[in-house]
N, C-alpha and C. Protein backbone atom coordinates (compact mmCIF):
# COMPACT_ATOMS: atom_id res chain seq x y z
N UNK A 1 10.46 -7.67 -19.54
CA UNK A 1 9.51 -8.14 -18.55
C UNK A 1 8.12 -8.17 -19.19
N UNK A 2 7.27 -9.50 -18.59
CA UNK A 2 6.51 -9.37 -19.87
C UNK A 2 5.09 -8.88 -18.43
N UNK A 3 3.76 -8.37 -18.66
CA UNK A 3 2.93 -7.68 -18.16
C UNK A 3 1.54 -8.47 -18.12
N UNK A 4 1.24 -8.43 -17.11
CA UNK A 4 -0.49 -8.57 -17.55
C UNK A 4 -1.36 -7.70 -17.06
N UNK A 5 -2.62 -7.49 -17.72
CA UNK A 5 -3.34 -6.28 -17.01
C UNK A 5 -4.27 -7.37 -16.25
N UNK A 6 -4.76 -6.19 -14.83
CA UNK A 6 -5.67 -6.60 -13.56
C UNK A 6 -6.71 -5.49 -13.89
N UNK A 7 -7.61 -5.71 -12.72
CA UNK A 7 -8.28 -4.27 -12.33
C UNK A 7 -8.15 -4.39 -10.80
N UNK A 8 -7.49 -2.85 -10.26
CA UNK A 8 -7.81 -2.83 -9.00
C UNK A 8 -8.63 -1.53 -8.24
N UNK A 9 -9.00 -1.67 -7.57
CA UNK A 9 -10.14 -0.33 -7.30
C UNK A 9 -9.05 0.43 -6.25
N UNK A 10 -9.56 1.96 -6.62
CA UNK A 10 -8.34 2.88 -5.46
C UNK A 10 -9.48 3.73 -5.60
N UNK A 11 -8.95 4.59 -5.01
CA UNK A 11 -9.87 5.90 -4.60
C UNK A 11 -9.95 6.63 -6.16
N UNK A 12 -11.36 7.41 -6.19
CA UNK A 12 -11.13 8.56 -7.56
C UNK A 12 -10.06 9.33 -7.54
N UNK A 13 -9.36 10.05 -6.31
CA UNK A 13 -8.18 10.81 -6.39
C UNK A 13 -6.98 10.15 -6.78
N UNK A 14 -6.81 8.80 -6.29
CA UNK A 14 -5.45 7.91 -7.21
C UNK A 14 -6.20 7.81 -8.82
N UNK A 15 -7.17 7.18 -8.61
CA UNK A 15 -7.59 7.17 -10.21
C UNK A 15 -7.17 8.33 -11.27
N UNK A 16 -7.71 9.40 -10.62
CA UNK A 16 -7.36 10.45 -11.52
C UNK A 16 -6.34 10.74 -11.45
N UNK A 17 -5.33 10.94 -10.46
CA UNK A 17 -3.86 10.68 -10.45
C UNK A 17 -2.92 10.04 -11.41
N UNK A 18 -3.44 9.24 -11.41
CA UNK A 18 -2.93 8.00 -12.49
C UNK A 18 -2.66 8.60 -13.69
N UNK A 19 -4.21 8.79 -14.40
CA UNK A 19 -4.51 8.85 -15.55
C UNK A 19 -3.58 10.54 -16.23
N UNK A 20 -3.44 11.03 -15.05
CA UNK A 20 -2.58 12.45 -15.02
C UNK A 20 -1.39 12.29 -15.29
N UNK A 21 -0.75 11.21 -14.99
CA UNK A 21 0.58 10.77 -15.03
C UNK A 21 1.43 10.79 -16.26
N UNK A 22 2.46 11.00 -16.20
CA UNK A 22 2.90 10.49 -17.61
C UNK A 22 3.10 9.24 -17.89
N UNK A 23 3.22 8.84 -18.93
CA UNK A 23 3.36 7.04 -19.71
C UNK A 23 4.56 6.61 -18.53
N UNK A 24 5.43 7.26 -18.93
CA UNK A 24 7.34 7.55 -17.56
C UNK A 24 6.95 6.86 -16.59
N UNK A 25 5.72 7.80 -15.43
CA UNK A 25 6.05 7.43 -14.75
C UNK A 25 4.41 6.73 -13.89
N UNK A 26 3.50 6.36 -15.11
CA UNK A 26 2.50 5.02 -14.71
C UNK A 26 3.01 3.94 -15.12
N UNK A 27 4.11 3.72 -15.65
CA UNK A 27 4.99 2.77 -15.70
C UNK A 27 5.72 2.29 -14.67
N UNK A 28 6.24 3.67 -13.59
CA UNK A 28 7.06 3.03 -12.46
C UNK A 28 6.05 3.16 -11.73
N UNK A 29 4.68 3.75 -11.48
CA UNK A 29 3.59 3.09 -10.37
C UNK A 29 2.98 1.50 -10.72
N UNK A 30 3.22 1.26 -12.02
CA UNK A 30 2.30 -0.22 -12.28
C UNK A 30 4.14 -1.38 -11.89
N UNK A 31 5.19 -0.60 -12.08
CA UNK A 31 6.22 -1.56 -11.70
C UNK A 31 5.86 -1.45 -10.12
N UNK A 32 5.65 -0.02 -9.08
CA UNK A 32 5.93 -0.39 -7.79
C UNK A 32 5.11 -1.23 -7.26
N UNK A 33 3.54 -1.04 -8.13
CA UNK A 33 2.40 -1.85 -7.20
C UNK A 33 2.49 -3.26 -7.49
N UNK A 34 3.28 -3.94 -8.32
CA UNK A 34 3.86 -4.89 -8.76
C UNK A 34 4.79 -5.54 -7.78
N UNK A 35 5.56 -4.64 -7.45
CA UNK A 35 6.52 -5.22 -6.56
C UNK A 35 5.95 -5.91 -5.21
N UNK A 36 5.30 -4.49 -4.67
CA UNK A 36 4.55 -4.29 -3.67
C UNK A 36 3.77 -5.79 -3.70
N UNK A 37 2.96 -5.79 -3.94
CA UNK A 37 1.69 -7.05 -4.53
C UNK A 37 2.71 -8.55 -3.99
N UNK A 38 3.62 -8.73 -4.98
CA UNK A 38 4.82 -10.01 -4.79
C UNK A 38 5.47 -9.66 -3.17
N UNK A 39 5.74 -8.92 -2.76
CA UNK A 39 6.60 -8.78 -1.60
C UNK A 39 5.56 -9.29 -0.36
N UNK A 40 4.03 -8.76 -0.55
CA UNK A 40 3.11 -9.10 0.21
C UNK A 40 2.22 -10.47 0.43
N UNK A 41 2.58 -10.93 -0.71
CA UNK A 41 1.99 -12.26 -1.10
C UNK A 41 2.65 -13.38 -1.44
N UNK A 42 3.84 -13.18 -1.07
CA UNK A 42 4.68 -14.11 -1.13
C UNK A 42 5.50 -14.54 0.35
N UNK A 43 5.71 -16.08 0.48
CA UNK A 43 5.85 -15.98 2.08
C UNK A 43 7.66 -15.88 1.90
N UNK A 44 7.51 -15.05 3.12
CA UNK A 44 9.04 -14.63 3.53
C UNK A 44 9.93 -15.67 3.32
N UNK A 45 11.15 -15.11 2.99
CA UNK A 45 12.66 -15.93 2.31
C UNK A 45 13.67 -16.03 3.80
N UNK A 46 13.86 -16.91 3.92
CA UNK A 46 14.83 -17.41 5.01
C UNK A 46 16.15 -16.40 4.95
N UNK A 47 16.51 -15.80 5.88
CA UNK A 47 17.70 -15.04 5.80
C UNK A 47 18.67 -15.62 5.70
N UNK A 48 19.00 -16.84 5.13
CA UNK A 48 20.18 -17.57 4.55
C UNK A 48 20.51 -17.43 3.30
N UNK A 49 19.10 -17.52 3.02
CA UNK A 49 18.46 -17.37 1.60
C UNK A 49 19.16 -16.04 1.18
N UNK A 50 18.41 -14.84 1.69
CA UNK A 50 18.98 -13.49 1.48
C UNK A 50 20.40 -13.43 0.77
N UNK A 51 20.85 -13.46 2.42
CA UNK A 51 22.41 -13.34 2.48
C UNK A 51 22.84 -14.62 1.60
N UNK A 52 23.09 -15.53 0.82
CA UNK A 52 23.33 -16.26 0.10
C UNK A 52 23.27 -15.89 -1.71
N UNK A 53 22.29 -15.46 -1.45
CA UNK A 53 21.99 -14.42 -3.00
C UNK A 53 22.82 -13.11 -3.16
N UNK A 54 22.94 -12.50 -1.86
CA UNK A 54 23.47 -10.98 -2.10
C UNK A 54 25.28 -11.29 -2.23
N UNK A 55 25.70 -12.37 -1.90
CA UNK A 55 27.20 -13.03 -1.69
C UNK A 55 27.14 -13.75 -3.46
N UNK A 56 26.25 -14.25 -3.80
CA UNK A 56 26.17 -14.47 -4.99
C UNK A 56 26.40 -13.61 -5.67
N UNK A 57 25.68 -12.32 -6.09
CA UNK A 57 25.62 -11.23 -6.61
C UNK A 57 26.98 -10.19 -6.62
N UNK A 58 27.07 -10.30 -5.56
CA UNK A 58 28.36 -9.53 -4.75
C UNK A 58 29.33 -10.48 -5.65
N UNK A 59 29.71 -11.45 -5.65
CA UNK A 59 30.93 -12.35 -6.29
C UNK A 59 30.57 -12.18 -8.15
N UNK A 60 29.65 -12.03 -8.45
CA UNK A 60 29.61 -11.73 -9.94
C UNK A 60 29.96 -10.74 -10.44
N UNK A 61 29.63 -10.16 -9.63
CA UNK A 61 30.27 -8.21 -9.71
C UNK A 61 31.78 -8.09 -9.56
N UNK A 62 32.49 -9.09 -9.11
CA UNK A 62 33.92 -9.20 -8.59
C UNK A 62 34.01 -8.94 -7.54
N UNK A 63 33.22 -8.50 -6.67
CA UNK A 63 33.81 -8.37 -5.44
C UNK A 63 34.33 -9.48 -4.52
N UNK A 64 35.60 -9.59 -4.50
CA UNK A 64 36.42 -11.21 -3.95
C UNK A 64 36.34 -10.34 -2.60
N UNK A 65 36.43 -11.62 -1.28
CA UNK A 65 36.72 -11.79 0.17
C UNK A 65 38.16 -10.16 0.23
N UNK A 66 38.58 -10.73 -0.27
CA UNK A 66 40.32 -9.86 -0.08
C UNK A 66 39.46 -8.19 -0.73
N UNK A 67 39.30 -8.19 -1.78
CA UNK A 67 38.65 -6.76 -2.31
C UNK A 67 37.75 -6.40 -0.49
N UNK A 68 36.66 -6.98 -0.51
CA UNK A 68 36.24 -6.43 0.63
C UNK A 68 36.13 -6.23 1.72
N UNK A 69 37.84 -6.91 2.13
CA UNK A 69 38.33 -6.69 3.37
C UNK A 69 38.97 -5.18 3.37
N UNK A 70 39.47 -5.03 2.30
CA UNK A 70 40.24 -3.99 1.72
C UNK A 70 39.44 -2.87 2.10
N UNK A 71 38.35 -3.04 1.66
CA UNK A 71 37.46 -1.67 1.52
C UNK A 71 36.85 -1.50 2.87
N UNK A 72 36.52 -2.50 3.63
CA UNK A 72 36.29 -2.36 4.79
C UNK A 72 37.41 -1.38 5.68
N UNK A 73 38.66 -2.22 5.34
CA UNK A 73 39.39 -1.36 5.98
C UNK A 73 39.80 -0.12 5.95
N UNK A 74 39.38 0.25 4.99
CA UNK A 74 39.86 1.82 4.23
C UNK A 74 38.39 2.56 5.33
N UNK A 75 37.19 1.92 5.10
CA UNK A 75 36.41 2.90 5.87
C UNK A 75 36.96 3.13 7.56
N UNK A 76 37.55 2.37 7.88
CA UNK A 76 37.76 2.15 9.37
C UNK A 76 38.32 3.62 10.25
């Protein structure tokens, strides 16, 4: 994943927070505020959309119709 740097202003207590952090894990705060940022600024995905991708995903993984009837039924 490739990165670019911003500047964003937070309070001195996140600031110094930050800088306290380890490399670990200001890595997964600059991935969450990342996410965060795209999820907010981007206009909402049609729930066809969703569910169309996760059935995508779901079928690459193998999970066939019959597999997850199966498993459905086992929870029942």
């Amino acid at each position: 994943m490739t990165t670019e740097e911003i500047t964003l202003r937070v309070t001195p207590e996140a600031a110094e927070a930050f800088r306290r952090a380890s490399p670990a894990d200001q890595l997964k705060l600059e991935t969450l505020v990342s996410l965060q940022l795209l999820a907010k600024l981007q206009p909402p995905r049609p729930l066809d959309d969703i569910i169309e991708d996760i059935s995508k995903h779901a079928q690459d993984a193998g999970l066939t119709p019959e597999l997850l009837e199966e498993l459905l039924r086992d929870d029942a």
